[in-house]
Protein backbone atom coordinates (compact mmCIF):
# COMPACT_ATOMS: atom_id res chain seq x y z
CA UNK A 1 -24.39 28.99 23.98
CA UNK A 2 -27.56 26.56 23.14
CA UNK A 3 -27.79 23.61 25.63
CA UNK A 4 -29.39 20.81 24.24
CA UNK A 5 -29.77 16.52 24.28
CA UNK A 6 -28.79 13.86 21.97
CA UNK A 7 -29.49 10.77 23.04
CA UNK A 8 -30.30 11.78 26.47
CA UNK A 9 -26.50 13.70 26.70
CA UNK A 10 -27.31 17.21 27.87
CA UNK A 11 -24.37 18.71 25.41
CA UNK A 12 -23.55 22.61 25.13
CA UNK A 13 -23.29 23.96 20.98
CA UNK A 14 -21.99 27.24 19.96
CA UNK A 15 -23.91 29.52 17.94
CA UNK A 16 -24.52 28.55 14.74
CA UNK A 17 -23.64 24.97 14.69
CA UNK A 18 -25.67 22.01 13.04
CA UNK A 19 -27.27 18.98 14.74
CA UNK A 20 -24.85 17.38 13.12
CA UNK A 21 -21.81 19.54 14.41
CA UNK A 22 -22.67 19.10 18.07
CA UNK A 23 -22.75 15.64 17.87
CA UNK A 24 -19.67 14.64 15.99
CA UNK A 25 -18.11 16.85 18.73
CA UNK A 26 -19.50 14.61 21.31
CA UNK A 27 -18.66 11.28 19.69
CA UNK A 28 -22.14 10.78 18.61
CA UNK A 29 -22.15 9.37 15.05
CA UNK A 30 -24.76 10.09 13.02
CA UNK A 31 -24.49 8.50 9.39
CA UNK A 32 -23.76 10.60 6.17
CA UNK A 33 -23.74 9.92 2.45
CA UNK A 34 -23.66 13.58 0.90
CA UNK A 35 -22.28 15.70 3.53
CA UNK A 36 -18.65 16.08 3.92
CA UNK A 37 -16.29 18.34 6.03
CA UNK A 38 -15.66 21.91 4.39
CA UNK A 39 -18.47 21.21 1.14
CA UNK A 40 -21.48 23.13 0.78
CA UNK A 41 -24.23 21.59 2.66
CA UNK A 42 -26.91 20.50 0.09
CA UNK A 43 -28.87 17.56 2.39
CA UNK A 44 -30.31 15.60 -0.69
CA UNK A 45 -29.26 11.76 1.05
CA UNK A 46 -31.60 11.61 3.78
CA UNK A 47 -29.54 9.52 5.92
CA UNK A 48 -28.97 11.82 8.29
CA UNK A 49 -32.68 12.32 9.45
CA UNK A 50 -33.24 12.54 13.26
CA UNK A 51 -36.16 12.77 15.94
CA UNK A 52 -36.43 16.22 17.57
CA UNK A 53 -39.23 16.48 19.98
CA UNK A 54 -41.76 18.59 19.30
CA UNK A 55 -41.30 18.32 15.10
CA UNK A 56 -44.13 16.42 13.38
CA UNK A 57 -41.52 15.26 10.76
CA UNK A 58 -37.81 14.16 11.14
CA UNK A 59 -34.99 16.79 10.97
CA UNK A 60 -31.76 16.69 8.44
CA UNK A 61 -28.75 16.99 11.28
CA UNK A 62 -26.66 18.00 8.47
CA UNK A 63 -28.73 21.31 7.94
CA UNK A 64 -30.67 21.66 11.28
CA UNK A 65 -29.05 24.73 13.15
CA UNK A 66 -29.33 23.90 16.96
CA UNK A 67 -31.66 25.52 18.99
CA UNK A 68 -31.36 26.22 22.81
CA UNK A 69 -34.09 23.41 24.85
CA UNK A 70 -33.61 20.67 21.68
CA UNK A 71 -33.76 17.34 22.40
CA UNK A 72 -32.65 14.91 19.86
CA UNK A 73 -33.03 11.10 19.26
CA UNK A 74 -30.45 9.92 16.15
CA UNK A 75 -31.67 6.00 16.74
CA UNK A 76 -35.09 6.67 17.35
CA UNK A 77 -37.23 3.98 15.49
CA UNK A 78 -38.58 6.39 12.73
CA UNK A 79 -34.98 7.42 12.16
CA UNK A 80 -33.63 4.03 11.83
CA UNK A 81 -36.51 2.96 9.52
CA UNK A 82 -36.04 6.01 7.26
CA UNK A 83 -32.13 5.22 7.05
CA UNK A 84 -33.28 1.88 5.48
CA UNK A 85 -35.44 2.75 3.28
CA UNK A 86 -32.99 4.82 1.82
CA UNK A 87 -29.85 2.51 1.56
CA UNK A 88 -32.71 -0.09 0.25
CA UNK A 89 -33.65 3.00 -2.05
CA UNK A 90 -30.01 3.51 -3.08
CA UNK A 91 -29.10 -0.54 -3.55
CA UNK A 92 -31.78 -0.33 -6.23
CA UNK A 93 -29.23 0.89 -8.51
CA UNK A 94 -25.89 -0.44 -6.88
CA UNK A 95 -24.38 -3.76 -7.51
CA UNK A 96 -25.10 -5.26 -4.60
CA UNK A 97 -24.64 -9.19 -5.93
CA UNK A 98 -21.27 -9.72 -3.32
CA UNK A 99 -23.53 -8.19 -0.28
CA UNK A 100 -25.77 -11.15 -0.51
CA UNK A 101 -23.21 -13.53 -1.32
CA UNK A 102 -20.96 -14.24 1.67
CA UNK A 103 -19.44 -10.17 1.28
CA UNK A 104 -21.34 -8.54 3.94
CA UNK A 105 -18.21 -9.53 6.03
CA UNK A 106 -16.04 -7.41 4.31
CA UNK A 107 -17.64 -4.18 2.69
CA UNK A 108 -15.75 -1.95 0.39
CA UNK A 109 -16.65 1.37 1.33
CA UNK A 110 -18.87 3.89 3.50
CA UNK A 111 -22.12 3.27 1.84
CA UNK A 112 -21.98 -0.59 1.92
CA UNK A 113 -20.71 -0.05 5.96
CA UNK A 114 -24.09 1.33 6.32
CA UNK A 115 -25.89 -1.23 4.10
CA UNK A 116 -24.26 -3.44 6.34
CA UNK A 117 -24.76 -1.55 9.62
CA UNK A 118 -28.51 -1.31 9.05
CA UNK A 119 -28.72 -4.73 7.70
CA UNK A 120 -30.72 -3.90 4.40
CA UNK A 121 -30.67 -6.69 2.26
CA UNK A 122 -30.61 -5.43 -1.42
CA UNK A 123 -33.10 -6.80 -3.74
CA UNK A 124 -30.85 -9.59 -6.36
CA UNK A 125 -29.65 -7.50 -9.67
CA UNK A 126 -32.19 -9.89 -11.85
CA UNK A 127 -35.21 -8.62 -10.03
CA UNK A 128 -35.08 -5.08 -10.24
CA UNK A 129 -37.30 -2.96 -12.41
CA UNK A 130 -34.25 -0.28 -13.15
CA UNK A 131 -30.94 -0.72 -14.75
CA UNK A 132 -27.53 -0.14 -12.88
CA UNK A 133 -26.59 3.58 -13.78
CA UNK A 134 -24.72 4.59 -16.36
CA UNK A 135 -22.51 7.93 -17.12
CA UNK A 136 -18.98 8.83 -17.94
CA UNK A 137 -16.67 6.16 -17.83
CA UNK A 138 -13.50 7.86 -18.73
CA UNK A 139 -11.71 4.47 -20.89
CA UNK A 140 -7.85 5.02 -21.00
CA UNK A 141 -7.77 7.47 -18.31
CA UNK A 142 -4.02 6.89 -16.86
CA UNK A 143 -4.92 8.00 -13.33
CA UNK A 144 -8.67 7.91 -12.55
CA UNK A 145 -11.78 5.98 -13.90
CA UNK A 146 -14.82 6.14 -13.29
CA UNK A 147 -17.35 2.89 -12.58
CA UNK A 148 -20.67 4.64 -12.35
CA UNK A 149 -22.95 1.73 -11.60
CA UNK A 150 -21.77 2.55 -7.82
CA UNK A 151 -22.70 5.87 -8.36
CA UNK A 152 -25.08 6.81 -6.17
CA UNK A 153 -25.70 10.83 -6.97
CA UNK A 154 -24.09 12.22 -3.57
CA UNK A 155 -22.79 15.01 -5.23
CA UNK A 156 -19.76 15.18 -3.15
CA UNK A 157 -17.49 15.12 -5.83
CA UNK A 158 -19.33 17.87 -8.16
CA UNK A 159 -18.85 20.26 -4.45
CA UNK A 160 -15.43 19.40 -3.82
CA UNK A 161 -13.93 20.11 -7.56
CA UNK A 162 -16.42 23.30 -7.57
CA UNK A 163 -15.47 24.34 -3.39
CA UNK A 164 -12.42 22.93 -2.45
CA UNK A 165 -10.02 22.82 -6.27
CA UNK A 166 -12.13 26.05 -7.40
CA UNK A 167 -12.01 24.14 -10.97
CA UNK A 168 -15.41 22.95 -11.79
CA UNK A 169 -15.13 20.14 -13.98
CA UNK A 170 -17.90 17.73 -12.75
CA UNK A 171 -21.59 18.18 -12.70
CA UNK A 172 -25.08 16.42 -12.57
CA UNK A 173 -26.35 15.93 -16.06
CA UNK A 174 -30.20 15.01 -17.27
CA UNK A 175 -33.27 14.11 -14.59
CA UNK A 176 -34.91 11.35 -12.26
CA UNK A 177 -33.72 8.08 -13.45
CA UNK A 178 -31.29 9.33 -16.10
CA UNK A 179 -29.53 12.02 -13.83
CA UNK A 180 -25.82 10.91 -13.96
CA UNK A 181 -22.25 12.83 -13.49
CA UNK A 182 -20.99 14.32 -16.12
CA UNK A 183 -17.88 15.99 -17.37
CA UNK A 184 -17.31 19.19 -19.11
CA UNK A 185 -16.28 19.71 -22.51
CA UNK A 186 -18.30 16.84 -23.82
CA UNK A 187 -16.50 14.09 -21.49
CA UNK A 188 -12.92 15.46 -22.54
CA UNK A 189 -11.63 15.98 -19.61
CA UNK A 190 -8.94 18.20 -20.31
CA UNK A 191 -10.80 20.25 -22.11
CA UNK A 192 -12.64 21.13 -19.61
CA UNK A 193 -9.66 22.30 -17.25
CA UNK A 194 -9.62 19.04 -15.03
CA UNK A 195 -5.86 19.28 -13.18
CA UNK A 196 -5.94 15.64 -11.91
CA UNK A 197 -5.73 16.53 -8.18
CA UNK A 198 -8.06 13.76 -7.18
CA UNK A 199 -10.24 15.28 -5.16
CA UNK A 200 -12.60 13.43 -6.47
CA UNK A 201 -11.29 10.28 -5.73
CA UNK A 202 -10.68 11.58 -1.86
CA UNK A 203 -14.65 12.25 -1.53
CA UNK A 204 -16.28 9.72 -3.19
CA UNK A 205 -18.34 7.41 -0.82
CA UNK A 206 -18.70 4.28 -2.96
CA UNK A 207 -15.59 4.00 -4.87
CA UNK A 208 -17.53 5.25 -8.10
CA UNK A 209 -14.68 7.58 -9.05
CA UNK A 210 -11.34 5.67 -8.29
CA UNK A 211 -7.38 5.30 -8.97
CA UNK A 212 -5.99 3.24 -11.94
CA UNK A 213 -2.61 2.14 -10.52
CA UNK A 214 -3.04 0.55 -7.68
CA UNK A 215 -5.51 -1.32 -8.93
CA UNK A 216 -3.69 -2.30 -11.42
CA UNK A 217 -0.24 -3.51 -9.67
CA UNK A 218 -2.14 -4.80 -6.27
CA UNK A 219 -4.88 -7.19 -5.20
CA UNK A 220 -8.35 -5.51 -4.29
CA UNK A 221 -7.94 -6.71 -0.22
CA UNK A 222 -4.15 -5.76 0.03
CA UNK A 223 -5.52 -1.99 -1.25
CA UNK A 224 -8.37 -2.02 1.24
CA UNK A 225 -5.95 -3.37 4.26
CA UNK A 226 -2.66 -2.33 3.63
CA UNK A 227 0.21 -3.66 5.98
CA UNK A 228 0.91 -0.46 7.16
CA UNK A 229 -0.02 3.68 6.43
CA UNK A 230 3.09 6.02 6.81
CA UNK A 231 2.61 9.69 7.16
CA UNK A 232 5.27 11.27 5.15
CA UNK A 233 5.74 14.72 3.67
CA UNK A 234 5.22 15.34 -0.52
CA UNK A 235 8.96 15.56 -2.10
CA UNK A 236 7.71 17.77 -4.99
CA UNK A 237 7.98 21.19 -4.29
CA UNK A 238 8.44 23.27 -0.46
CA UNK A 239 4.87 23.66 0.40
CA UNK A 240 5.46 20.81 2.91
CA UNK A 241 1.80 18.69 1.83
CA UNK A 242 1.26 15.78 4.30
CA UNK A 243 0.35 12.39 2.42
CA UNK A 244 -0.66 9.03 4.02
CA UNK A 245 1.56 6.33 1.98
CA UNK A 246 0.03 3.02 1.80
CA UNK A 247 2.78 0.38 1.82
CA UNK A 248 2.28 -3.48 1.05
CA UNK A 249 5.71 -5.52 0.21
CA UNK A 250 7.43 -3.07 0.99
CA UNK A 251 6.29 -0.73 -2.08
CA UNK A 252 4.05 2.29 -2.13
CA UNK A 253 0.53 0.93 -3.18
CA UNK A 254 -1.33 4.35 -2.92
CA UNK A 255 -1.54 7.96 -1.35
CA UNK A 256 -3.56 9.24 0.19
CA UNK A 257 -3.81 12.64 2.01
CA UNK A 258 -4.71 13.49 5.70
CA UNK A 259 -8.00 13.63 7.52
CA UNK A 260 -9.45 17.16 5.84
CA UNK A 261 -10.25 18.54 9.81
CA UNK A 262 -6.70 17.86 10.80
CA UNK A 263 -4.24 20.97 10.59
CA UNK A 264 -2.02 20.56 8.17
CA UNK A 265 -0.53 22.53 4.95
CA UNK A 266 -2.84 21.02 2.41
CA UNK A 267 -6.00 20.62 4.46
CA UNK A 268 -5.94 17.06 3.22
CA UNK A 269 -5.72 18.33 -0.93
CA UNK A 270 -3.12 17.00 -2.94
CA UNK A 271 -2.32 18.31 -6.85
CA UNK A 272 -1.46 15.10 -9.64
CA UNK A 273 2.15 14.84 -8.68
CA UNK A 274 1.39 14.80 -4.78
CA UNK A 275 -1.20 12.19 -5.15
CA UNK A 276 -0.05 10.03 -8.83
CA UNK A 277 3.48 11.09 -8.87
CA UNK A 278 4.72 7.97 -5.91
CA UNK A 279 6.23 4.99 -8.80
CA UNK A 280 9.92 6.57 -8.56
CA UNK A 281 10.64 4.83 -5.49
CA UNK A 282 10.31 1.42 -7.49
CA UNK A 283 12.12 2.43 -10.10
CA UNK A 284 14.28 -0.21 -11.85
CA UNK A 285 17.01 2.93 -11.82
CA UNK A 286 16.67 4.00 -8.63
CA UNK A 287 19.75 2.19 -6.21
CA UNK A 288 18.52 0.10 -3.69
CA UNK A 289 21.95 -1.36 -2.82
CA UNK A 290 25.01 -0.49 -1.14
CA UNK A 291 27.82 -0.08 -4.25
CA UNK A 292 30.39 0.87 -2.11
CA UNK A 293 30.62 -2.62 -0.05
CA UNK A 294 30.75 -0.35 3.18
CA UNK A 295 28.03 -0.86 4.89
CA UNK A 296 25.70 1.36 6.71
CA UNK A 297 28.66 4.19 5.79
CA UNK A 298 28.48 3.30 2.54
CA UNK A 299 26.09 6.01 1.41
CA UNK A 300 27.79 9.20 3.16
CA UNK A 301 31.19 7.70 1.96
CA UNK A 302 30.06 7.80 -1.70
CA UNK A 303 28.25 11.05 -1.11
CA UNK A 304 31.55 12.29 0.06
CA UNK A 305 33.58 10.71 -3.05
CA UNK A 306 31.50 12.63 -5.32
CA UNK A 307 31.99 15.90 -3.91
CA UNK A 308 35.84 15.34 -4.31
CA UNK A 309 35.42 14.23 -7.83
CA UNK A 310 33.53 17.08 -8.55
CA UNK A 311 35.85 19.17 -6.87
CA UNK A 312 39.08 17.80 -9.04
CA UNK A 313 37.27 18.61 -11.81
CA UNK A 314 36.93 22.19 -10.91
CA UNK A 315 40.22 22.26 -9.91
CA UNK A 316 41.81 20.78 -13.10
CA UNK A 317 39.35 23.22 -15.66
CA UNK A 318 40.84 26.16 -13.13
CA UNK A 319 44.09 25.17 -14.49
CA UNK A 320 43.21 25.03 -18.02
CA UNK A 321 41.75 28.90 -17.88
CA UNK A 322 44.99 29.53 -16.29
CA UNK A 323 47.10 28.02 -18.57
CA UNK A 324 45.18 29.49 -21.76
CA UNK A 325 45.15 32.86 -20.00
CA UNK A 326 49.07 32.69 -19.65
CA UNK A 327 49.53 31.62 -23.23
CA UNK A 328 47.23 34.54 -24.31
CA UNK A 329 49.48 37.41 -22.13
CA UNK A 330 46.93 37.73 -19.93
CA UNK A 331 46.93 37.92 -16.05
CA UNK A 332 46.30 34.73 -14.45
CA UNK A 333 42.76 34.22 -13.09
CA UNK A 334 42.65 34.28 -9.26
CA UNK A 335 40.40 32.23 -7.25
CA UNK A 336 37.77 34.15 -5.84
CA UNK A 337 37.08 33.76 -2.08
CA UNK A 338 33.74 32.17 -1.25
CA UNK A 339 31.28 34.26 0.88
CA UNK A 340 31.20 32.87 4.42
């Protein structure tokens, strides 16, 4: 096994492992933008960039394979500086208006943590020689949108609908400044075979590929703090899929699904009714009283009720065969014995 240090931590890696690896194993962080647990590694953020001594040039920890002897700086000062220049890189093309305006308190998702984090202060929208980007915005959508100004090319969700749903429906369309994310089938996307798992929405970094609902029924800061996340198990089918339900009011704002790394059934991968499927539980249909004015008995009471109504009902059409069979001149039907 390769010894090595990170951050003056003499650590032990197994064969094979990244920079990367070995340090989230030790509780190192080291910041991200494109890789992700379980994707194909493709290192085209830059954020990750460390100092290994004896390299002339920094070293991606996302694609670096350890080496026996290494010794590693992640905050060395030609580290750090690269990491800004690429979130200041990034923020080119990002609406960053709110992060100069009082919001640096409060930012909305990974890549504005590290904006934050490594206090880059984006240039003001009105100043900047290229546009916000552009692509697919998916109008009318009933379950995901897209909002690619925050876009920032990661690539994680092309990977995960091509690696982890095997379905393909997302890809990186034209070059430089026009490259975008497109959809198959000419932006239809069920054309193009898109199963609305969400997957997409799971990996996204920036928020660029998001869910309609909650947005629509909740405020923006009871989404992003919920009062509480309950780990419950899908109801759709016997697989047994862990989901994260975020609960504000006491109603189901969102799901979401497990840490990808933890052991679970679904690896953290929902399919459309998993993820979508949660507004039955507010339904204006669905009892939310006690009917039966019994209290906390109530429910196994009427539960019980119903199974004798349903079995005088059986009884009395047992009858009526018998009686018909009678009339006819034909033996009476017996009841047959359940098995035990």
């Amino acid at each position: 096994m390769p010894a090595l240090k990170i951050d003056g931590r003499t650590l032990s890696a197994e064969d094979g492992q990244t920079i990367l690896d070995a340090a989230r194993k030790a509780g190192i962080e080291i910041p991200t933008l494109c890789w992700y647990p379980k994707l194909s590694i493709v290192g085209n953020c830059r954020i990750c960039l460390v100092s290994v001594e004896g390299q002339p040039k920094l070293i991606p920890a996302c694609a670096a394979k350890v080496v026996d002897g290494m010794v590693i700086t992640t905050q060395s000062h030609a580290a750090v500086e690269n990491r800004k220049g690429v979130l200041r890189l990034l923020a080119e093309r990002y609406p960053t208006d709110h992060l100069r305006n009082g919001g640096r308190a409060n930012p909305r998702n990974e890549f504005e943590r590290y904006v934050v984090q490594y206090d880059v202060v984006p240039t003001a929208v009105e100043g900047r020689d290229l546009p916000l980007r552009s692509g697919d915005e998916r109008p009318g959508d009933p379950m995901i949108r897209h909002d690619m100004s925050t876009c920032i090319l990661c690539t994680r969700c092309v990977r995960a609908c091509e690696d982890i749903q095997v379905v393909g429906v997302l890809d990186v369309g034209y070059r430089g400044e026009h490259a975008e994310i497109i959809v198959g089938a000419d932006g239809d996307p069920d054309k193009a075979g898109c199963t609305w798992c969400g997957e997409c929405v799971r990996v996204c970094p920036t928020g660029a590929i998001f869910e309609v609902m909650p947005r629509q029924r909740f405020a923006p800061e009871q989404i992003r703090h919920p009062e509480k996340v309950v780990r419950s198990v899908c109801p759709y089918c016997g697989v047994g899929c862990q989901v994260d339900l975020h609960v504000a009011d006491n109603k189901v704002m969102r799901v979401t699904s497990p840490d990808i790394e933890l052991n679970t059934p679904n690896q953290g991968s929902t399919c459309v009714k998993g993820r979508f499927g949660y507004d039955f539980p507010q339904h204006r249909d669905r009892p939310t009283t006690d009917e039966t004015g019994l209290g906390k008995r109530g429910w196994g009471l009427g539960l019980e009720r119903s199974e004798r109504r349903r079995a005088a009902r059986r009884a009395v059409a047992h009858d009526r065969r018998r009686r018909q069979a009678l009339q006819a001149g034909h033996a009476a039907p017996r009841h047959r014995k359940k098995c035990p």
